[in-house]
PDB file of N, CA and C in Angstrom:
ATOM      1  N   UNK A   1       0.831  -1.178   0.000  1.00  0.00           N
ATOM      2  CA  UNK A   1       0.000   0.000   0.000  1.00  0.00           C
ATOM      3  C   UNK A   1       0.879   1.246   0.000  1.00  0.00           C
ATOM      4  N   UNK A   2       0.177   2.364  -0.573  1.00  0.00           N
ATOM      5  CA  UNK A   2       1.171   3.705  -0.843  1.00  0.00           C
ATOM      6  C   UNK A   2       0.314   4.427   0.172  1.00  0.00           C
ATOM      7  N   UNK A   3       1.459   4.988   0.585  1.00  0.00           N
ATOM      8  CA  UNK A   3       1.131   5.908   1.936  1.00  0.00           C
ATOM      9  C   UNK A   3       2.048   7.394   1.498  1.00  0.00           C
ATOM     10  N   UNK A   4       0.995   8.615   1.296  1.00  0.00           N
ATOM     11  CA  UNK A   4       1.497  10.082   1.052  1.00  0.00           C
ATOM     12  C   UNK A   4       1.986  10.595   2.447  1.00  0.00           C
ATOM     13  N   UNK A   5       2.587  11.302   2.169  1.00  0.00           N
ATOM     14  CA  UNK A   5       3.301  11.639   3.506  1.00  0.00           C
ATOM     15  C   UNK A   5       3.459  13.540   3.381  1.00  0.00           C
ATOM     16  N   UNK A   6       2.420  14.072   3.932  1.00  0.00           N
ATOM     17  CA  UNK A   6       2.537  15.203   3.875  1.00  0.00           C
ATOM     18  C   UNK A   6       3.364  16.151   4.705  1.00  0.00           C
ATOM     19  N   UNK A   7       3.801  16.578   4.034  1.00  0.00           N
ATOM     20  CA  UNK A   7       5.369  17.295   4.980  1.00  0.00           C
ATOM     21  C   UNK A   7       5.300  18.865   5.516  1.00  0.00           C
ATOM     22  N   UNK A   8       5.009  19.313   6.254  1.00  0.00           N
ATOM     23  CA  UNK A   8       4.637  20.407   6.543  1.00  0.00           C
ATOM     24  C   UNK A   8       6.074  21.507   6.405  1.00  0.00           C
ATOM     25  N   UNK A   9       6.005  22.549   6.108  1.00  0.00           N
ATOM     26  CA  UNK A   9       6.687  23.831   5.967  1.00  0.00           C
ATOM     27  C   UNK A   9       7.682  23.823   7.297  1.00  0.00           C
ATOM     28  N   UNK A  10       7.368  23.634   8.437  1.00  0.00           N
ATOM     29  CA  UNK A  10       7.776  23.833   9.598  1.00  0.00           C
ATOM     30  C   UNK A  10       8.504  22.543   9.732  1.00  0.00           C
ATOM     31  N   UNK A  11       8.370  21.248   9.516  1.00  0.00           N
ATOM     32  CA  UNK A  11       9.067  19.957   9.227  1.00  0.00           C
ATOM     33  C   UNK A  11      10.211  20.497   8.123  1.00  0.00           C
ATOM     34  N   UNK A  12       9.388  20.690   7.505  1.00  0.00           N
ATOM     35  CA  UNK A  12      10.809  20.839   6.037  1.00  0.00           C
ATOM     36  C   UNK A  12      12.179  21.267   6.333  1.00  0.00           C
ATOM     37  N   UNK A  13      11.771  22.743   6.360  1.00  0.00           N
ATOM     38  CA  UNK A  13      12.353  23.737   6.879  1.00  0.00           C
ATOM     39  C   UNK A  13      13.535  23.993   8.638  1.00  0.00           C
ATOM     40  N   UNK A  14      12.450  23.303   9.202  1.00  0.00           N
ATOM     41  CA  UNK A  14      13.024  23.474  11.017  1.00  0.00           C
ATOM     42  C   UNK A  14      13.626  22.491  11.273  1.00  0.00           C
ATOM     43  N   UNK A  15      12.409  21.153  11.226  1.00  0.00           N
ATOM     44  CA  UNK A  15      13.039  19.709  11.629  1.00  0.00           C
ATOM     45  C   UNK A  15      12.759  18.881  10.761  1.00  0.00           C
ATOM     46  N   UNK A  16      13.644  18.952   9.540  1.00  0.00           N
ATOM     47  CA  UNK A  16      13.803  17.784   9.081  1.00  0.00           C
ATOM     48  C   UNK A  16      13.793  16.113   9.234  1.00  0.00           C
ATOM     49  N   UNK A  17      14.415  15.961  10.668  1.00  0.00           N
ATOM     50  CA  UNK A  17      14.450  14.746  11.099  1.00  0.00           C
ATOM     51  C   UNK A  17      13.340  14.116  11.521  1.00  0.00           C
ATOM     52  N   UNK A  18      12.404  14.840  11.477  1.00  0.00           N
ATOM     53  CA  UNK A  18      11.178  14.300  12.001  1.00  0.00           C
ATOM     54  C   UNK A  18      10.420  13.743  10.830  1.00  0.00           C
ATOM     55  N   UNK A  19      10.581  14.624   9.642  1.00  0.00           N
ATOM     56  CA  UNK A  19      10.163  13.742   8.472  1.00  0.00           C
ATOM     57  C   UNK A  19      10.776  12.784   7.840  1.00  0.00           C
ATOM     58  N   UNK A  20      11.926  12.508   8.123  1.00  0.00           N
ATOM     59  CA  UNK A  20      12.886  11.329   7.744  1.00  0.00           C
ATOM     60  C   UNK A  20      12.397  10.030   8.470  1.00  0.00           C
ATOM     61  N   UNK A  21      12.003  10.181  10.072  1.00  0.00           N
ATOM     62  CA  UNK A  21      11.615   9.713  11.202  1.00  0.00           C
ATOM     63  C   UNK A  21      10.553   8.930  10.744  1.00  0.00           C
ATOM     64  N   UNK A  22       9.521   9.779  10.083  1.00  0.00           N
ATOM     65  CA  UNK A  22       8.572   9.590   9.763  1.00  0.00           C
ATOM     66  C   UNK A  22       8.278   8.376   8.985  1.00  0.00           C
ATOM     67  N   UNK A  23       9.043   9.071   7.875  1.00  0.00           N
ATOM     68  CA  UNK A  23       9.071   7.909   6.585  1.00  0.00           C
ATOM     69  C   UNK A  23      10.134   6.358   7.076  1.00  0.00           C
ATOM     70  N   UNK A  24      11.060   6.484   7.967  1.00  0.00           N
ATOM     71  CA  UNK A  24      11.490   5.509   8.587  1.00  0.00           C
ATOM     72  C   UNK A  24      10.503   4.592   9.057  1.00  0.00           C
ATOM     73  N   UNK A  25       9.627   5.053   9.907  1.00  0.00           N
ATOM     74  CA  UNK A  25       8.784   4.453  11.064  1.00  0.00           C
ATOM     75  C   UNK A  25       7.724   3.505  10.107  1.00  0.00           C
ATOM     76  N   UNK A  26       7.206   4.299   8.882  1.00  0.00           N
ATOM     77  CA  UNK A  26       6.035   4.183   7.933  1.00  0.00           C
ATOM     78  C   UNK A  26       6.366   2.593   7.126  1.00  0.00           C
ATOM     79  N   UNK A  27       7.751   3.097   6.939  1.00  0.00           N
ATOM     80  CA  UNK A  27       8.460   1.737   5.590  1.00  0.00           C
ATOM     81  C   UNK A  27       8.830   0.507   6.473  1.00  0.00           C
ATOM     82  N   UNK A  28       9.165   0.579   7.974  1.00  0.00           N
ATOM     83  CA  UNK A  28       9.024  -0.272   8.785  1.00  0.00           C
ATOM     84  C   UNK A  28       7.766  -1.076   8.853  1.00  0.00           C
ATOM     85  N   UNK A  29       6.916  -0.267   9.094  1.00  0.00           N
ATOM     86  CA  UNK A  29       5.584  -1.360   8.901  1.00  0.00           C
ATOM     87  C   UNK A  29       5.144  -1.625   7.627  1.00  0.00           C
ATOM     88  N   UNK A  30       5.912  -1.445   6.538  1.00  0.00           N
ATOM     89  CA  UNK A  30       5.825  -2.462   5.549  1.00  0.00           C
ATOM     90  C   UNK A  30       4.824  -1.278   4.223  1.00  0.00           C
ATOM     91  N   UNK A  31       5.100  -0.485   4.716  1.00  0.00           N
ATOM     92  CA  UNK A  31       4.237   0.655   3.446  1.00  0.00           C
ATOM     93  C   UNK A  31       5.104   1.034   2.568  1.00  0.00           C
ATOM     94  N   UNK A  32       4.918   1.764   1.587  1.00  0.00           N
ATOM     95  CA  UNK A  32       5.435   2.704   0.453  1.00  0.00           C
ATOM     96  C   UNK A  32       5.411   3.672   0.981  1.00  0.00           C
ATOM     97  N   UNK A  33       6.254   4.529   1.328  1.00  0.00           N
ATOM     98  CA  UNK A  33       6.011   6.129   1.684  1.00  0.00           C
ATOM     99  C   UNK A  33       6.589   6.961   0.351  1.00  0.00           C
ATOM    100  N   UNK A  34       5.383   8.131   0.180  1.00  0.00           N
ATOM    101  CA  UNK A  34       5.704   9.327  -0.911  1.00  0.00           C
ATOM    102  C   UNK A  34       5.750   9.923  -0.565  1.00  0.00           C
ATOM    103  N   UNK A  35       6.836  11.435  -0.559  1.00  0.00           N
ATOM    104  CA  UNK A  35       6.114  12.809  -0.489  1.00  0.00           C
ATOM    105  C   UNK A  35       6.207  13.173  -1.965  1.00  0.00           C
ATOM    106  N   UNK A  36       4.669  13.482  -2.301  1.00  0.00           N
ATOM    107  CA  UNK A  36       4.574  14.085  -3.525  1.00  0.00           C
ATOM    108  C   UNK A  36       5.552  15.414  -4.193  1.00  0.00           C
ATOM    109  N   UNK A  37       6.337  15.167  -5.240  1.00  0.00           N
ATOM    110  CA  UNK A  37       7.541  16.425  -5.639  1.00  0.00           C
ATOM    111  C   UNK A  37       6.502  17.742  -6.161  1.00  0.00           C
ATOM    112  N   UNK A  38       5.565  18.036  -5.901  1.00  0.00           N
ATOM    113  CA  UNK A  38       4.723  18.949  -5.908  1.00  0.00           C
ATOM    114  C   UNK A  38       4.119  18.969  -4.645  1.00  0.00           C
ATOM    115  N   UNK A  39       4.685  19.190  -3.348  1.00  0.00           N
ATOM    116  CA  UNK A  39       4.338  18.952  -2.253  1.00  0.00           C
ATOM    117  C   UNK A  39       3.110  20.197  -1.493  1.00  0.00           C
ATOM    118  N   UNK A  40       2.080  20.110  -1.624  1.00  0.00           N
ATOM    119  CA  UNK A  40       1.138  21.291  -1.140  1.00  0.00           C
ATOM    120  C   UNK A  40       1.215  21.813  -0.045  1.00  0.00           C
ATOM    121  N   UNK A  41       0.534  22.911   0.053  1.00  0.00           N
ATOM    122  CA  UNK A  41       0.767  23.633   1.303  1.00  0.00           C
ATOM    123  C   UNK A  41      -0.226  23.355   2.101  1.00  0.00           C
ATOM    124  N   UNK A  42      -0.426  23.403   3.775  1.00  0.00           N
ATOM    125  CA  UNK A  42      -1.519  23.518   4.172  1.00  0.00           C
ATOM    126  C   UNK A  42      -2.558  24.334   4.097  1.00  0.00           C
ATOM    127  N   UNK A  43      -2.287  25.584   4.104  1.00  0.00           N
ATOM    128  CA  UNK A  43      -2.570  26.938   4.092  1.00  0.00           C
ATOM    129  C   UNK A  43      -2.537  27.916   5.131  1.00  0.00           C
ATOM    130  N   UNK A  44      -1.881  27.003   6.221  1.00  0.00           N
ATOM    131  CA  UNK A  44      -2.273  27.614   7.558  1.00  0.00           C
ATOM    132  C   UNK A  44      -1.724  28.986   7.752  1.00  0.00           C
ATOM    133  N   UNK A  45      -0.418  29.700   7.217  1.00  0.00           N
ATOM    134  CA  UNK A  45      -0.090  31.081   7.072  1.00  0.00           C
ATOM    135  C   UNK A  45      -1.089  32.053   6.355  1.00  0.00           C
ATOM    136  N   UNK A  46      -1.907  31.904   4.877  1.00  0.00           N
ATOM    137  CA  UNK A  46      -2.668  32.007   4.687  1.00  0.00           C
ATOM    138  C   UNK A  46      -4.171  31.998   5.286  1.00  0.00           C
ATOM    139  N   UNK A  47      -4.397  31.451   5.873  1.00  0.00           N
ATOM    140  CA  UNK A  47      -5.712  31.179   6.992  1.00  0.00           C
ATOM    141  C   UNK A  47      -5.663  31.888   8.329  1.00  0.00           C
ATOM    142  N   UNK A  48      -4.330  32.087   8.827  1.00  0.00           N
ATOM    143  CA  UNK A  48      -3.831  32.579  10.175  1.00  0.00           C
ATOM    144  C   UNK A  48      -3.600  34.338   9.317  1.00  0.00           C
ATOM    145  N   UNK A  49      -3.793  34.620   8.431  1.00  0.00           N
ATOM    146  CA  UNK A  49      -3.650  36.346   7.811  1.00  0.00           C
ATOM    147  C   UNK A  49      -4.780  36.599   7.222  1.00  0.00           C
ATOM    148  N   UNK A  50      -5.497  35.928   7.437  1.00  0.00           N
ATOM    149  CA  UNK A  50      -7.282  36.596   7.305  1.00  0.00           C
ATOM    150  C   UNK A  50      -7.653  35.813   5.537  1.00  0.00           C
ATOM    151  N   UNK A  51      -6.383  35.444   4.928  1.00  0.00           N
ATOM    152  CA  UNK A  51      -6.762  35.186   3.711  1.00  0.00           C
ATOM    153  C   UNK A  51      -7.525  34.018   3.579  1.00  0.00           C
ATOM    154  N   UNK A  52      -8.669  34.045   3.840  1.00  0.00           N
ATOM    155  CA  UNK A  52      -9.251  32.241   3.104  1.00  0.00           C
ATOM    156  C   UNK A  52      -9.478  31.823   1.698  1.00  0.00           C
ATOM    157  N   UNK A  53      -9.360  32.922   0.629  1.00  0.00           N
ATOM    158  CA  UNK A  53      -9.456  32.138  -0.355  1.00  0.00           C
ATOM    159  C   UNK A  53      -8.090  31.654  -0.818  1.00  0.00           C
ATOM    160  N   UNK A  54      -7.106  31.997  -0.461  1.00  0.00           N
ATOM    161  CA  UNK A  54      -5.883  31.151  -0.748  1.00  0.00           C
ATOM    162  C   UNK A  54      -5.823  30.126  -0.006  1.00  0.00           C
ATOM    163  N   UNK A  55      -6.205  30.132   1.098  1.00  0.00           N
ATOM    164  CA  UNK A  55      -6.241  29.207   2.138  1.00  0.00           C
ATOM    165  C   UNK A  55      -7.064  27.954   1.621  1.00  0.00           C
ATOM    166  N   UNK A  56      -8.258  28.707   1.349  1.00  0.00           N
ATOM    167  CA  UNK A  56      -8.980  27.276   0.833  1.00  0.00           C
ATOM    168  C   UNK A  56      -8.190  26.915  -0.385  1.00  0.00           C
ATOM    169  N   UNK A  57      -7.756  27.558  -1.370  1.00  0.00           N
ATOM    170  CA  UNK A  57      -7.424  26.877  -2.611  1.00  0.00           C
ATOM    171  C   UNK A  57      -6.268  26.179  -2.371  1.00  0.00           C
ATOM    172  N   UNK A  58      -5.699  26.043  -1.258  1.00  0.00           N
ATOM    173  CA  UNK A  58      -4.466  25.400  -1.247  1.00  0.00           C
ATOM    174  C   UNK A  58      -5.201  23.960  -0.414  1.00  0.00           C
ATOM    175  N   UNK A  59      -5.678  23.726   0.847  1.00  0.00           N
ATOM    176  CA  UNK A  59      -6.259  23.109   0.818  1.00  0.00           C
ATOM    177  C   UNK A  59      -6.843  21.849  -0.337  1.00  0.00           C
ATOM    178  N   UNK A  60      -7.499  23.058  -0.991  1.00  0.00           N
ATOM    179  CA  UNK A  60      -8.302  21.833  -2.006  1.00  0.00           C
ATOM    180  C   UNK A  60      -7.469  21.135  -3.062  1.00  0.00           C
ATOM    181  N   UNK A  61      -5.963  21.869  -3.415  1.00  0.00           N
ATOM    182  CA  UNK A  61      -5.162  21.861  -4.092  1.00  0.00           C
ATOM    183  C   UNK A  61      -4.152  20.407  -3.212  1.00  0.00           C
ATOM    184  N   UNK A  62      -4.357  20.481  -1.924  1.00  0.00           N
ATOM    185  CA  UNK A  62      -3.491  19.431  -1.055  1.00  0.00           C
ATOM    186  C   UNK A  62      -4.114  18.281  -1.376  1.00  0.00           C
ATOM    187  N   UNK A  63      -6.067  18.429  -1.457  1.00  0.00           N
ATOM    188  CA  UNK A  63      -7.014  16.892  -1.383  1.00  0.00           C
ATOM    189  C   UNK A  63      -6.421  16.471  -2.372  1.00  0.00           C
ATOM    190  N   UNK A  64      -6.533  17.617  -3.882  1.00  0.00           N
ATOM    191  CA  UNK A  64      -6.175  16.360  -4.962  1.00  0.00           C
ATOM    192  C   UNK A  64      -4.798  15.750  -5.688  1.00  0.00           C
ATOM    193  N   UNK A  65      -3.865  16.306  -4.866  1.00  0.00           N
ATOM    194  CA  UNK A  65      -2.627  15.950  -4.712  1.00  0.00           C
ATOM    195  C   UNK A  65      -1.940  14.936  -3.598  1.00  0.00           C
ATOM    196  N   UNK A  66      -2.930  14.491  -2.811  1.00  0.00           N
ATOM    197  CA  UNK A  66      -3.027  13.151  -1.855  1.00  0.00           C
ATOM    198  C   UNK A  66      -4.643  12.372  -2.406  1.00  0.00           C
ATOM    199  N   UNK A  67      -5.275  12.221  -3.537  1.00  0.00           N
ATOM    200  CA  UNK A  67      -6.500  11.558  -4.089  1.00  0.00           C
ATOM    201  C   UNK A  67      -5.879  10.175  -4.090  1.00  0.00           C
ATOM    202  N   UNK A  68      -4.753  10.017  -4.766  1.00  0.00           N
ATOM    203  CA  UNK A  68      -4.012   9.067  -5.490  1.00  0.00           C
ATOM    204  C   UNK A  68      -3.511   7.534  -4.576  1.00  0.00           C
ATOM    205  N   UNK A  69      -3.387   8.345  -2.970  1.00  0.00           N
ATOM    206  CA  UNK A  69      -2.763   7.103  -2.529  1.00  0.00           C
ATOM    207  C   UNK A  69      -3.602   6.831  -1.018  1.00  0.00           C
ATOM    208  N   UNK A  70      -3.424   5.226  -0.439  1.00  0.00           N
ATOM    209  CA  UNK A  70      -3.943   4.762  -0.184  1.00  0.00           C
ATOM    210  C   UNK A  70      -4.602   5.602   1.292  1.00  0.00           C
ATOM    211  N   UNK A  71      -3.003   5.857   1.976  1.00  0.00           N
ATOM    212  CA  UNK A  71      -3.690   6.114   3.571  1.00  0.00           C
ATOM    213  C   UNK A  71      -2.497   7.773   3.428  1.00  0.00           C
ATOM    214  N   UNK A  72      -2.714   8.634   4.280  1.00  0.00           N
ATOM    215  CA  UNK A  72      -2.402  10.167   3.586  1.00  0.00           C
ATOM    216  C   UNK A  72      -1.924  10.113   5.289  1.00  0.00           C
ATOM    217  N   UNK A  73      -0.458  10.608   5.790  1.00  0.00           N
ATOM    218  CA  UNK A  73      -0.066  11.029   6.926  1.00  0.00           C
ATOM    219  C   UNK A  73       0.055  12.404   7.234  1.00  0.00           C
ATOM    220  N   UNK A  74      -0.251  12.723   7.856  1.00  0.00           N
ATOM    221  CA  UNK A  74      -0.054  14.397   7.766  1.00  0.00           C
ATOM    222  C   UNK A  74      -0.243  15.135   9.269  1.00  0.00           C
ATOM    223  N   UNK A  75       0.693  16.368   9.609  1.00  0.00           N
ATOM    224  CA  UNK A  75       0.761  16.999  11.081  1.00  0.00           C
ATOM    225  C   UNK A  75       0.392  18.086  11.074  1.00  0.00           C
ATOM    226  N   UNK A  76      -0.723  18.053  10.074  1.00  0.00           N
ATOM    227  CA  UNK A  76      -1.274  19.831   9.277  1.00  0.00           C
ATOM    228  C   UNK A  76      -3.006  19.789  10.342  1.00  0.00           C
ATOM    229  N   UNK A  77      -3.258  20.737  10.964  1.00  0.00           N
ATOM    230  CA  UNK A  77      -4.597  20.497  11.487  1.00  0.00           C
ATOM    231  C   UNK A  77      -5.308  21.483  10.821  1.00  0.00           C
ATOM    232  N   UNK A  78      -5.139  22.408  10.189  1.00  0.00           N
ATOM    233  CA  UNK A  78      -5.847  23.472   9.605  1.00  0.00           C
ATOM    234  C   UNK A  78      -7.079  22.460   8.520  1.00  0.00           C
ATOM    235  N   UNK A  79      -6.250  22.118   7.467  1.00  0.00           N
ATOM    236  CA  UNK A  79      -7.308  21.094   6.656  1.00  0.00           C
ATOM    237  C   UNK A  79      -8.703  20.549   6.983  1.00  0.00           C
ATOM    238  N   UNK A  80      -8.469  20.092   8.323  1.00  0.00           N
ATOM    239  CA  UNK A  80      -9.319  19.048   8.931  1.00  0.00           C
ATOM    240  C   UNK A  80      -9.893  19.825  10.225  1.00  0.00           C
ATOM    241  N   UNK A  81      -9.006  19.709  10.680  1.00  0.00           N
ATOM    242  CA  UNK A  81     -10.030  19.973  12.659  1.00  0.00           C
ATOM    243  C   UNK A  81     -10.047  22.075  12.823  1.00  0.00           C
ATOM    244  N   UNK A  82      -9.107  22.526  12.068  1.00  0.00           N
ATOM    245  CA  UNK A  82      -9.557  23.944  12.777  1.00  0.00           C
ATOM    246  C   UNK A  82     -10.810  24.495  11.902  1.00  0.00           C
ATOM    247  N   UNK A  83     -10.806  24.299  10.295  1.00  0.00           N
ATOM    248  CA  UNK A  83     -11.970  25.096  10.094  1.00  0.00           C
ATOM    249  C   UNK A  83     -12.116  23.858   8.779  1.00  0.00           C
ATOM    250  N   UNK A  84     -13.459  22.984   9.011  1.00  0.00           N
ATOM    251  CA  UNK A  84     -13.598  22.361   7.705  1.00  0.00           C
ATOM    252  C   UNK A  84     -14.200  23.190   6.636  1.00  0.00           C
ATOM    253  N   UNK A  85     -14.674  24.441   7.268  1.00  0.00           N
ATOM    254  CA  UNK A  85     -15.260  25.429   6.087  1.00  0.00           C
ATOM    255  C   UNK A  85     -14.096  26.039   4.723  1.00  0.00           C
ATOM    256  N   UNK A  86     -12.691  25.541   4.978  1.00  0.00           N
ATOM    257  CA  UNK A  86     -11.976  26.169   4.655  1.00  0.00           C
ATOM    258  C   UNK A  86     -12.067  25.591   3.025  1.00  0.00           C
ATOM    259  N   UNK A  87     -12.645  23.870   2.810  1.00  0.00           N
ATOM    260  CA  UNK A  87     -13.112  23.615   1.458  1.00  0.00           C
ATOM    261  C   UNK A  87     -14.231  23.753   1.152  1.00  0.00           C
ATOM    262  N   UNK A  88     -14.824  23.670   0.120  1.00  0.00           N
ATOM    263  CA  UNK A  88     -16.027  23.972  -0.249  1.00  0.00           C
ATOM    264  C   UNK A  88     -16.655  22.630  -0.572  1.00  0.00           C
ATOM    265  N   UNK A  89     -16.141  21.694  -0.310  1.00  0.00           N
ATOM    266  CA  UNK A  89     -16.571  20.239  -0.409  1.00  0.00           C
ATOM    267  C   UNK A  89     -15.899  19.184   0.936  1.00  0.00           C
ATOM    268  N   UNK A  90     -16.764  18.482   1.531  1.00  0.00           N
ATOM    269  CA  UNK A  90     -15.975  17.671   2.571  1.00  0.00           C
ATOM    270  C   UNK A  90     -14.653  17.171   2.587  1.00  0.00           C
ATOM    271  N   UNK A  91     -13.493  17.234   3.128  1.00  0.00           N
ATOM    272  CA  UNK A  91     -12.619  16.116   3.071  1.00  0.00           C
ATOM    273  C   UNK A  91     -12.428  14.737   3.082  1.00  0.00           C
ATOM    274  N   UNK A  92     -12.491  13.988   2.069  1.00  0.00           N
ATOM    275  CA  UNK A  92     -12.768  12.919   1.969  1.00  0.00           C
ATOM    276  C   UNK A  92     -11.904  11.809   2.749  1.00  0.00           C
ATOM    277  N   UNK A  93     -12.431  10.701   3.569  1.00  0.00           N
ATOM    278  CA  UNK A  93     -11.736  10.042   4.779  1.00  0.00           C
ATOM    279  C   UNK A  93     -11.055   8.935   4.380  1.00  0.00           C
TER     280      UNK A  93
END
């Protein structure tokens, strides 16, 4: 099974090792780990500066750039738990 591995700005950037960690821990239990080379944003800088329509379009721009694979890892909460209003269609589970 392929498992996306969404890498947050603050991972990338700060602590790398945690996304290495990540994908370590993932391929241990026997998955495929990706991070997509078009890697999306959450939007949460965008969302946290009043902007929601970038916010959402990045968002919706993240769903269909993780559509593809099986189970989607990710340390982004904006998407999901702070405002689901932020797509204009549910996040699909």
């Amino acid at each position: 099974m392929r498992v996306g591995l969404f890498v947050t700005c603050l991972i990338d950037l700060m602590r790398p090792e945690i996304g290495f960690s990540t994908i370590k821990l993932i391929e241990r239990a026997g998955f495929e780990v990706i991070v997509p080379p078009r890697k999306p944003g959450c939007g949460q800088p965008a969302y946290n500066s009043g902007d929601r329509r970038i916010a959402r379009d990045l968002a919706e721009k993240a769903v269909r750039e993780f559509e593809q694979f099986d189970y989607v890892v990710r340390a982004v909460g904006l998407v999901r738990r702070h405002d689901p209003r932020a797509l204009r269609r549910p996040v699909p589970r």
